[in-house]
Protein backbone atom coordinates (compact mmCIF):
# COMPACT_ATOMS: atom_id res chain seq x y z
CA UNK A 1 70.71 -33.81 -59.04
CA UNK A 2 71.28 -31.24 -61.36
CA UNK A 3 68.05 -28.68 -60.03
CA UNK A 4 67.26 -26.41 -61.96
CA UNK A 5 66.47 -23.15 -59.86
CA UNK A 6 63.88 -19.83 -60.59
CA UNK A 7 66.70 -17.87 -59.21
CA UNK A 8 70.15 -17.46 -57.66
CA UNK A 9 71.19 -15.66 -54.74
CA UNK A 10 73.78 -15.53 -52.08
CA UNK A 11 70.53 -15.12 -49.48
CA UNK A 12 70.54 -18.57 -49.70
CA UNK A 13 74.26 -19.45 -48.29
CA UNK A 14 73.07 -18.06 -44.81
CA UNK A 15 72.62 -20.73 -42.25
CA UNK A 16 68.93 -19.83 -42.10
CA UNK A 17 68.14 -20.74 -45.52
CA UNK A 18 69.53 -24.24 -44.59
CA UNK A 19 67.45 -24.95 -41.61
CA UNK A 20 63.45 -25.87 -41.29
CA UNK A 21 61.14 -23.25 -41.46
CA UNK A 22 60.64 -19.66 -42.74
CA UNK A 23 63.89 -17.42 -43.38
CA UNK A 24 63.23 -13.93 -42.71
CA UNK A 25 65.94 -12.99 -44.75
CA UNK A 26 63.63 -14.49 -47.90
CA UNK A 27 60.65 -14.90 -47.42
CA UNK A 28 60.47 -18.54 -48.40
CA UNK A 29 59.96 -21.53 -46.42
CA UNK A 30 62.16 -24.75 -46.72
CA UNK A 31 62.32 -28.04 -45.07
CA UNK A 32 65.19 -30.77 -44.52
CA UNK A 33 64.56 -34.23 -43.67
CA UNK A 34 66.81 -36.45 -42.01
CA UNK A 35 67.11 -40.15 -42.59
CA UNK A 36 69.94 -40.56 -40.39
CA UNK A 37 73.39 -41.10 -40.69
CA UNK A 38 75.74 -43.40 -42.31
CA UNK A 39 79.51 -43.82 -40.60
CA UNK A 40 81.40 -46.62 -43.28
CA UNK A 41 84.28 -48.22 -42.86
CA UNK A 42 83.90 -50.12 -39.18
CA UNK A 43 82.81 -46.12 -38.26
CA UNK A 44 85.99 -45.25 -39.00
CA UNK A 45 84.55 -42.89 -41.55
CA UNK A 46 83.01 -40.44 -43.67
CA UNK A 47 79.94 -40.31 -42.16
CA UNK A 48 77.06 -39.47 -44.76
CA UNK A 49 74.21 -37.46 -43.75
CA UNK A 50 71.19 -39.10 -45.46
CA UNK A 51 68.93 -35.62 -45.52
CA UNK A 52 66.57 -34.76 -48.07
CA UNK A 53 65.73 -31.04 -48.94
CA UNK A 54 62.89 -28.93 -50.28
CA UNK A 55 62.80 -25.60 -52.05
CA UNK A 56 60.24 -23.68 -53.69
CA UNK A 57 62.77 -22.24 -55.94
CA UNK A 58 63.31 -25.53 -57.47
CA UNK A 59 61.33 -26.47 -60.66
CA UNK A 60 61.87 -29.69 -61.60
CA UNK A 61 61.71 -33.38 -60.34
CA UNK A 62 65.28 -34.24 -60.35
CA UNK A 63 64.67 -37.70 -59.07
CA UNK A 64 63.37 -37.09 -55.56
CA UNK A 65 60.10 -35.75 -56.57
CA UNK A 66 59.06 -31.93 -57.53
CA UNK A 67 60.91 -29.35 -55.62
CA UNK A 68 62.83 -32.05 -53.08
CA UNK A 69 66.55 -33.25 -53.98
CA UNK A 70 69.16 -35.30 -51.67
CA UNK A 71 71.49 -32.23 -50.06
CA UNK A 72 75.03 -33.35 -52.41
CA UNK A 73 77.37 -31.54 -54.15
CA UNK A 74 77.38 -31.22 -58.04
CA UNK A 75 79.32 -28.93 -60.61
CA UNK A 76 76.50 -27.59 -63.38
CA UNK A 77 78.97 -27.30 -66.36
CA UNK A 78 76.34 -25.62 -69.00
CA UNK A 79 76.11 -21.92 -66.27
CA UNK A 80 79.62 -22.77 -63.75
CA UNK A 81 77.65 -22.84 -60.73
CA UNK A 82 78.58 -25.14 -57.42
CA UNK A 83 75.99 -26.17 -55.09
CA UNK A 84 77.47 -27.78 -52.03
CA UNK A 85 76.01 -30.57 -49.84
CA UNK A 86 76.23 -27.21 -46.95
CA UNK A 87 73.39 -25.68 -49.01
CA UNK A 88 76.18 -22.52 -50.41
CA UNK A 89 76.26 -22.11 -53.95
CA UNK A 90 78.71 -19.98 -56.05
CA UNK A 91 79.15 -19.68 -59.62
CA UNK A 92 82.63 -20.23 -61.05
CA UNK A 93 84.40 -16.90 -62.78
CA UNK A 94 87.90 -17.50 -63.51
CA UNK A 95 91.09 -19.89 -62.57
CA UNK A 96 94.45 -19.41 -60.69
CA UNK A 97 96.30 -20.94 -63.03
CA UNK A 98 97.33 -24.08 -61.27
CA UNK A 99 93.77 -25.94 -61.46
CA UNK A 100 92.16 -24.49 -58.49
CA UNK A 101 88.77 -22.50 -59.88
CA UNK A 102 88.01 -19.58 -58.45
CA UNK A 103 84.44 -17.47 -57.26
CA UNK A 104 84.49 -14.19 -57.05
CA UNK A 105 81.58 -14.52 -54.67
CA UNK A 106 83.34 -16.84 -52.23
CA UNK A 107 85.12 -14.35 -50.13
CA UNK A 108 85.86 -16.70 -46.61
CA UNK A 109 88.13 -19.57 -47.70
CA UNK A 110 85.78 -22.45 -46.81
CA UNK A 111 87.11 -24.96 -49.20
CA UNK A 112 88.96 -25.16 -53.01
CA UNK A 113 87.57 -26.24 -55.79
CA UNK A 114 90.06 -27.83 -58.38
CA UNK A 115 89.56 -29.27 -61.85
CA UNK A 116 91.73 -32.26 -62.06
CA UNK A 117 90.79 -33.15 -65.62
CA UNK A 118 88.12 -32.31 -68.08
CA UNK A 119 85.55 -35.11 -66.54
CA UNK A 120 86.97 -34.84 -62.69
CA UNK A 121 86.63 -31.97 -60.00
CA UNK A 122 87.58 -32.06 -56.41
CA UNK A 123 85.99 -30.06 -53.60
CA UNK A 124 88.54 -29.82 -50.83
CA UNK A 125 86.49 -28.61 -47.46
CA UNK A 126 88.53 -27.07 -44.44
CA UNK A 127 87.13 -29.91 -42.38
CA UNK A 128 89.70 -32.15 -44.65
CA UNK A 129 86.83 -33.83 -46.38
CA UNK A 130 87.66 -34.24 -50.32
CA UNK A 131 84.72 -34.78 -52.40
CA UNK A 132 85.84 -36.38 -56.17
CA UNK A 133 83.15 -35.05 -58.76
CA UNK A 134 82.76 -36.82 -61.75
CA UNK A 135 80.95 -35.82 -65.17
CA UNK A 136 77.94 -37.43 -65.96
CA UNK A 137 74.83 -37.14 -68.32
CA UNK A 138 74.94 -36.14 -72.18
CA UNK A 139 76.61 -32.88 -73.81
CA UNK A 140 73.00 -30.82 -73.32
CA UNK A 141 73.14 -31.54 -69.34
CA UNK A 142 76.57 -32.26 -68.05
CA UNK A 143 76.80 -32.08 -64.18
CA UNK A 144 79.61 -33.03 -62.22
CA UNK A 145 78.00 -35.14 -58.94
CA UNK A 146 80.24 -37.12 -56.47
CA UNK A 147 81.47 -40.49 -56.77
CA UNK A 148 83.76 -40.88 -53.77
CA UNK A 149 83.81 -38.70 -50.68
CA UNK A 150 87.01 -39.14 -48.57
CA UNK A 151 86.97 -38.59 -44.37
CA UNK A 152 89.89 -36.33 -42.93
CA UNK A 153 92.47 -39.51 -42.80
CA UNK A 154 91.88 -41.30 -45.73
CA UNK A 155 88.91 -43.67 -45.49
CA UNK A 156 86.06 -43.26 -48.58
CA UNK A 157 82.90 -44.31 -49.61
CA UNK A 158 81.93 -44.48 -53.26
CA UNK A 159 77.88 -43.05 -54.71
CA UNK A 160 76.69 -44.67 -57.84
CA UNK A 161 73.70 -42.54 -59.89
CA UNK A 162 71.64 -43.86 -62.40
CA UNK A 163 69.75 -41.14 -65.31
CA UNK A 164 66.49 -40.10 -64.60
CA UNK A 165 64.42 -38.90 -66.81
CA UNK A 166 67.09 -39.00 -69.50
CA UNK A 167 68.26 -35.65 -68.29
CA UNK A 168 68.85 -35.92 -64.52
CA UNK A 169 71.43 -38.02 -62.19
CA UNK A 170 69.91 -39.81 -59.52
CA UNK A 171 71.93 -41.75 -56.48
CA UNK A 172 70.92 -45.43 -56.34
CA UNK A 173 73.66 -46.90 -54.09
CA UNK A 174 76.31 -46.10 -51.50
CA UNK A 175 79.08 -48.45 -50.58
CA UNK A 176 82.29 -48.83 -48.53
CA UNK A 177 85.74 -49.16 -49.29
CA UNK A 178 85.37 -53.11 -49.13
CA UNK A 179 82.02 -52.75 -51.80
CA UNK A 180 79.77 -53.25 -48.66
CA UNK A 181 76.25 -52.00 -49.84
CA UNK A 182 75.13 -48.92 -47.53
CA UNK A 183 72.53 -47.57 -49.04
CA UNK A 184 70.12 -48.14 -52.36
CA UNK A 185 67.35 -46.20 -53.56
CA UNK A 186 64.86 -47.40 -56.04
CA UNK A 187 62.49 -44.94 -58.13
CA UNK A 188 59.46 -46.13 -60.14
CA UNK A 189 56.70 -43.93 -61.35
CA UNK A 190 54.58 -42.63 -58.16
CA UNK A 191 57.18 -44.03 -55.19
CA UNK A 192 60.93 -43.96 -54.68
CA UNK A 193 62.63 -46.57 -51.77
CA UNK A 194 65.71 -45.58 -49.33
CA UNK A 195 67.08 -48.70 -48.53
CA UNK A 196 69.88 -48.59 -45.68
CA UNK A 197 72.07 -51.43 -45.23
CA UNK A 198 69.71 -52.98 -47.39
CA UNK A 199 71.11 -56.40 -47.24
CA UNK A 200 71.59 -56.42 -43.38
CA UNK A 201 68.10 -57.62 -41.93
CA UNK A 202 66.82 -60.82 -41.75
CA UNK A 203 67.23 -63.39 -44.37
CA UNK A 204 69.07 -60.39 -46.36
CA UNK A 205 66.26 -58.10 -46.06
CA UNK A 206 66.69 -53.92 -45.44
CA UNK A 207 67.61 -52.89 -42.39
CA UNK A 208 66.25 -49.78 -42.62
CA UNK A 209 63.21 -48.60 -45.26
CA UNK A 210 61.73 -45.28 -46.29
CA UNK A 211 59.23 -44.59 -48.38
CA UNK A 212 58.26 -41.46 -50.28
CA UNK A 213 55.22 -41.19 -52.04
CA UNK A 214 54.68 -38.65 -55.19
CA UNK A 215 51.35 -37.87 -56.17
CA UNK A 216 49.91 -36.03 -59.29
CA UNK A 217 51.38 -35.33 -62.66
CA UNK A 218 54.23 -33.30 -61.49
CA UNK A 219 55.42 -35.69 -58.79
CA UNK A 220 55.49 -34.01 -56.08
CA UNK A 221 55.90 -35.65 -52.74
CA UNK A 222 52.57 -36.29 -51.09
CA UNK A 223 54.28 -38.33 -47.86
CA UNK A 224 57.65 -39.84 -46.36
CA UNK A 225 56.63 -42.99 -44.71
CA UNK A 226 58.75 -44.14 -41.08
CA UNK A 227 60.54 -47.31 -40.96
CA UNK A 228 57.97 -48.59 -38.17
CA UNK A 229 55.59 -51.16 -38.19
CA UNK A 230 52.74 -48.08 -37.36
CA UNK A 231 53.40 -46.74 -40.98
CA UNK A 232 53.61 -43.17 -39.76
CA UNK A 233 54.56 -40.59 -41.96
CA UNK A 234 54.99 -37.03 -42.80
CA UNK A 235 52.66 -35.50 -45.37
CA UNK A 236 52.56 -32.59 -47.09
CA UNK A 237 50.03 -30.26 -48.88
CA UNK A 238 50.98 -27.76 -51.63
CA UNK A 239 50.02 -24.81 -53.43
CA UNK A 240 51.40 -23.93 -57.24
CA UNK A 241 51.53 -20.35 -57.41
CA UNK A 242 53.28 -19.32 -60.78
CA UNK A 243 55.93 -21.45 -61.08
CA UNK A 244 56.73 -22.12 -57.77
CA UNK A 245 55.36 -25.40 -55.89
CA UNK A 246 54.87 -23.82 -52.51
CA UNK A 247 54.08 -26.01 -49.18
CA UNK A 248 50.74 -25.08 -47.22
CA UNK A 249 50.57 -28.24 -44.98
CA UNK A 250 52.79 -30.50 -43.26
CA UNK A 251 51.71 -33.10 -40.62
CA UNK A 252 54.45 -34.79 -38.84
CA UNK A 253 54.89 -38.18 -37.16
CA UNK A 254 54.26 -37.10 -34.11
CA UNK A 255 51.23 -35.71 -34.60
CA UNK A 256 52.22 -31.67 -34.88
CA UNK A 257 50.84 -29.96 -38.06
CA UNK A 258 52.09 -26.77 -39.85
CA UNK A 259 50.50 -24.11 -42.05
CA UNK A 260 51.95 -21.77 -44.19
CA UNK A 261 50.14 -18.78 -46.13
CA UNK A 262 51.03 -16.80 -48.97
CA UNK A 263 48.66 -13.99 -48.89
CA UNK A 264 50.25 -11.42 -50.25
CA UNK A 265 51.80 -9.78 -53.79
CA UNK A 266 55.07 -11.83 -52.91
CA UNK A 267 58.79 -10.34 -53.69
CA UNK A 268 58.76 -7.81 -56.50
CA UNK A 269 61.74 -8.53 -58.93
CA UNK A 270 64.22 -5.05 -60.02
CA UNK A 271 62.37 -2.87 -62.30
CA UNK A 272 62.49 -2.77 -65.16
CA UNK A 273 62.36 -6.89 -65.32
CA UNK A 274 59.14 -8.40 -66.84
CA UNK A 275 59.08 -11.06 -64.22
CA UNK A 276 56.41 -12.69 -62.07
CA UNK A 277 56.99 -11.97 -58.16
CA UNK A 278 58.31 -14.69 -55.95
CA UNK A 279 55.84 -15.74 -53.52
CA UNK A 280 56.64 -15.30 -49.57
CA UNK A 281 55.07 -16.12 -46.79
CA UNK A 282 52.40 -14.00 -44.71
CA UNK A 283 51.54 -16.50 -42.09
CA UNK A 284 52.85 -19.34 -40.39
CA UNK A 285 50.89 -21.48 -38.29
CA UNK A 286 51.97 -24.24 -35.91
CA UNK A 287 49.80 -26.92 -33.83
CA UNK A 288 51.93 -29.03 -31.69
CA UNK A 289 48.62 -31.38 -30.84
CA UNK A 290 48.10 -32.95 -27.76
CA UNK A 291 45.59 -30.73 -26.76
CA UNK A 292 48.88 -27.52 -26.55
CA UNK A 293 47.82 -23.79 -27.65
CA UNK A 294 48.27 -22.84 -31.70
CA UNK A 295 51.43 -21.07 -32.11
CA UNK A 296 51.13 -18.02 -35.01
CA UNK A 297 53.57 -15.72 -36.43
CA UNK A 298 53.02 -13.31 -39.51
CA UNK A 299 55.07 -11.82 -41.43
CA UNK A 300 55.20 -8.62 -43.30
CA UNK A 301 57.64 -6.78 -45.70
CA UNK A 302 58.13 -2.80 -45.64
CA UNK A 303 58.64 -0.95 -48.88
CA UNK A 304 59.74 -2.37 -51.93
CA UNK A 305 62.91 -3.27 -51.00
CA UNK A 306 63.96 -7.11 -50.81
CA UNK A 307 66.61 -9.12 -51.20
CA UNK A 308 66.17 -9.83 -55.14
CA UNK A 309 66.95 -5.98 -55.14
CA UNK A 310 63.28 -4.72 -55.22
CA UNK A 311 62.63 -0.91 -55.79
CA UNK A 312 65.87 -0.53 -58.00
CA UNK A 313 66.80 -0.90 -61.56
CA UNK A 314 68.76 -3.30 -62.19
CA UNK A 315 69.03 -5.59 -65.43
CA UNK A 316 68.11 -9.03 -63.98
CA UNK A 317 71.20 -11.54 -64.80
CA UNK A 318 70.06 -15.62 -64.59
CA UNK A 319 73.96 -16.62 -64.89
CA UNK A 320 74.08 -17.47 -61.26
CA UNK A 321 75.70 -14.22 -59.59
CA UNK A 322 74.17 -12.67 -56.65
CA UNK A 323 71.96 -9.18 -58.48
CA UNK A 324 71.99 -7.36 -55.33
CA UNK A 325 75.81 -7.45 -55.42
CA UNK A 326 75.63 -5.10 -58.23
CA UNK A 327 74.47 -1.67 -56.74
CA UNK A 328 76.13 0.41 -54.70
CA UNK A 329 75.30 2.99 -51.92
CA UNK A 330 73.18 2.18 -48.89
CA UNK A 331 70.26 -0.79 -49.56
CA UNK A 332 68.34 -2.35 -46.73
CA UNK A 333 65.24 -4.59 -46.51
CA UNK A 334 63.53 -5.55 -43.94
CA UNK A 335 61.05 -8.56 -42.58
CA UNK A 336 58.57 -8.08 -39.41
CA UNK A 337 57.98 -11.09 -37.67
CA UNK A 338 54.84 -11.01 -35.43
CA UNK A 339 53.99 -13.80 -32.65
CA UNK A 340 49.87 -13.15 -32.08
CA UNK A 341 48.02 -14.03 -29.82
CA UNK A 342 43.87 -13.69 -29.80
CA UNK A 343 44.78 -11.44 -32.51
CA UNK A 344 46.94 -9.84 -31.35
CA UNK A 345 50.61 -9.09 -31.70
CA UNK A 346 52.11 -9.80 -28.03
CA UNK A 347 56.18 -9.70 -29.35
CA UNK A 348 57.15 -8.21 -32.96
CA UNK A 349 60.78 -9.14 -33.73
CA UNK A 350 62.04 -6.78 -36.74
CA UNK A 351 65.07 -7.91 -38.93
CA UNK A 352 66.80 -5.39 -41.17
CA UNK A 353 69.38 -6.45 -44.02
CA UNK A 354 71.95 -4.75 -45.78
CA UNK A 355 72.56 -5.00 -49.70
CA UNK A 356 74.95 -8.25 -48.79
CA UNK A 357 72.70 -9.99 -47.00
CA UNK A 358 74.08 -9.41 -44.02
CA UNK A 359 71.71 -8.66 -40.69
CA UNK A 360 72.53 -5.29 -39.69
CA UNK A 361 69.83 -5.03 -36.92
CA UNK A 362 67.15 -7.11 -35.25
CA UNK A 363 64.62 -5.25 -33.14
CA UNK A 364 62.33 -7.10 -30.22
CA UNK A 365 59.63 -5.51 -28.74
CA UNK A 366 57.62 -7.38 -25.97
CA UNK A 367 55.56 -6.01 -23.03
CA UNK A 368 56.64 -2.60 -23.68
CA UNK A 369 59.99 -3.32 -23.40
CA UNK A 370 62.13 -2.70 -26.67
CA UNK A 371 65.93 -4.51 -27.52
CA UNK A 372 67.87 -3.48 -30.33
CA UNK A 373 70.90 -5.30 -31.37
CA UNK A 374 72.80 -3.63 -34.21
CA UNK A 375 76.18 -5.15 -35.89
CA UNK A 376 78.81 -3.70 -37.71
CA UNK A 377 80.47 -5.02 -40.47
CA UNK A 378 84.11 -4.99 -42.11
CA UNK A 379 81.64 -3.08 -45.47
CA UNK A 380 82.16 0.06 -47.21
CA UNK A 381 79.12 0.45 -48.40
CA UNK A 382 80.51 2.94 -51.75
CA UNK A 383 82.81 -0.06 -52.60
CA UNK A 384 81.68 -3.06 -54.79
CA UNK A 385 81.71 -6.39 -53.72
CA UNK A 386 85.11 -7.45 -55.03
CA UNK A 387 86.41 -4.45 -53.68
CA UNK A 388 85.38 -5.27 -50.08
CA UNK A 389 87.68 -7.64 -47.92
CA UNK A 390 87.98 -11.31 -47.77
CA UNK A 391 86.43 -10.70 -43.62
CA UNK A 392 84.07 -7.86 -44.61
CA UNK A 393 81.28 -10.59 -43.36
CA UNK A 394 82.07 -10.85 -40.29
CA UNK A 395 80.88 -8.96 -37.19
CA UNK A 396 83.24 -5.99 -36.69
């Protein structure tokens, strides 16, 4: 836990930053893996989603190998910023009084965030989940990561973390309300084990293992081996441009393989900003296998404009507040997503953003035949941010 990010911005919170694949609205490409699904207590509950993300933007091997991190909650006390298991993340900015924090980037009331005591926050979710955050690590890295996660009525489960690396806090064991072991994960130098129920099988064996493999000096995960006697496994390829570990290659289980290439400048930063661009993907490729035709889509990026704020001036701030959020008048950028065929582009879907992130218009175009769906907002686009309503993100 505790990743340590090239960037923040609200980009990110949208749904299609937290699913497989490339997001239009970024640029970047970003995989979840799940593991399945633990239900405690007798499945009376909270069920824990065992899923594993990557992200280019990350930079450092928190535990689960370079770029990749379980998807939990944690409080980063050193810049106020909460990153929720949902992938959202929002940078504390002041308190009501009463011990609920407050983000002034958090306009829909999702959930409340309360400080209970100086080593203790709680994440209240609309769902009725609670999530109890506890401080851990030393006075240089103090992160607040979950130690008991309560369902709607009542029933918990408890996470234990070890430190990794001296600096980072990594989850080694999941258990029940009764102390039944649910899951254990063991890390040594080139491998890490997910254990589930691991004292369940035969002669108290694992029920369930996974196996991730890290390869090179940075760690970074080289496969994600099945629970199955065949030993199949996912495996991916990378590329390090700058900073940023960047995927090129994953082969799946089932025999499907993806490409992904980055041939291009990448995402220019606000002028003014002595920064390295952020790379972004030009192509993606997909072979299903079994003898099925290569699927390809490109991907291009009009003008300057992007959703680090590209093509104005703005002085970059690494706090963990959305950049964009800072201008005001009319911003858009856009992403053009071609499927090709033989070379050619045979449907070119066109998505245009406004300076909130918000998709103000997607264009199709197929067989001469041309849809446009444009939405309206609740924005005024000569207001700020915090002047805008708690709804102004929703379809008007």
């Amino acid at each position: 836990m505790a990743a340590q990010t090239s960037l923040h911005s609200n980009a990110n919170n949208f749904l299609s930053a937290m699913q497989a694949g490339v997001n239009p609205r970024t640029g970047l490409y970003s995989i979840s893996v799940n593991l399945g699904e633990i239900i405690a207590n007798g499945l009376r509950g909270p069920g824990f989603q065992l899923a594993l993300g990557y992200s280019p933007l990350s930079l450092v091997d928190s535990g689960w190998g370079l770029g990749w991190d379980m998807q939990l909650s944690q409080y980063t006390l050193s810049n106020q910023v909460l990153s929720l298991s949902t992938g959202e993340s929002f940078k504390v900015t002041g308190t009501d009084g009463n011990g609920q924090l407050l983000m002034k980037e958090k306009k829909l009331d999702t959930f409340h965030f309360y400080e209970d005591t100086a080593n203790q926050f709680r994440v209240v979710h609309k769902s009725g989940m609670v999530e109890i955050l506890e401080v851990k690590g030393s006075l240089q890295n103090r992160v607040a990561v979950p130690t008991r996660i309560y369902s709607p009525v009542g029933n918990f489960i408890t996470l234990e973390y070890t430190t990794f690396a001296g600096v980072h806090q990594l989850l080694t064991a999941i258990r029940d309300e009764a102390g039944l072991l649910l899951m254990s994960v063991k890390r040594t130098d080139f491998q890490l084990e997910v254990l589930l129920l691991p004292l369940a099988g035969p002669g108290g064996t694992p029920w369930t293992r996974f196996v991730m493999e890290l390869a090179t000096n940075d760690r970074r995960v080289s496969r994600i081996v099945l629970p199955d006697d065949s030993k199949a496994a996912w495996r991916f390829d990378y590329l390090l441009k700058g900073q940023h570990l960047c995927i090129t290659q994953i082969e799946t289980p089932g025999g499907s393989r993806e490409q992904m290439f980055y041939n291009d400048a990448g995402h220019q930063y606000p002028t003014g900003n002595n920064m390295d661009p952020l790379p972004r993907i030009t192509e993606h490729r997909l072979d299903p296998g079994a003898g099925q035709p290569m699927v390809r889509v490109g991907y291009s990026y009009p003008g300057v404009e992007n959703f680090l704020g590209g093509g104005r001036t703005i002085a970059w701030d690494p706090s963990g507040l959305d950049n964009l959020y800072t201008l005001r008048g009319r911003y858009q950028y856009t992403c053009v997503e071609k499927l090709m065929i033989a070379g050619s582009a045979v449907r070119t879907i066109e998505y245009t953003y406004n300076q909130f992130h918000l998709l103000t218009e997607k264009t199709t175009t197929q067989n001469n035949h041309v849809q446009i769906v444009r939405t309206e907002y609740f924005v005024d686009e000569d207001k700020s941010f915090a002047a805008q309503p708690n709804y102004f993100q929703l379809p008007r």
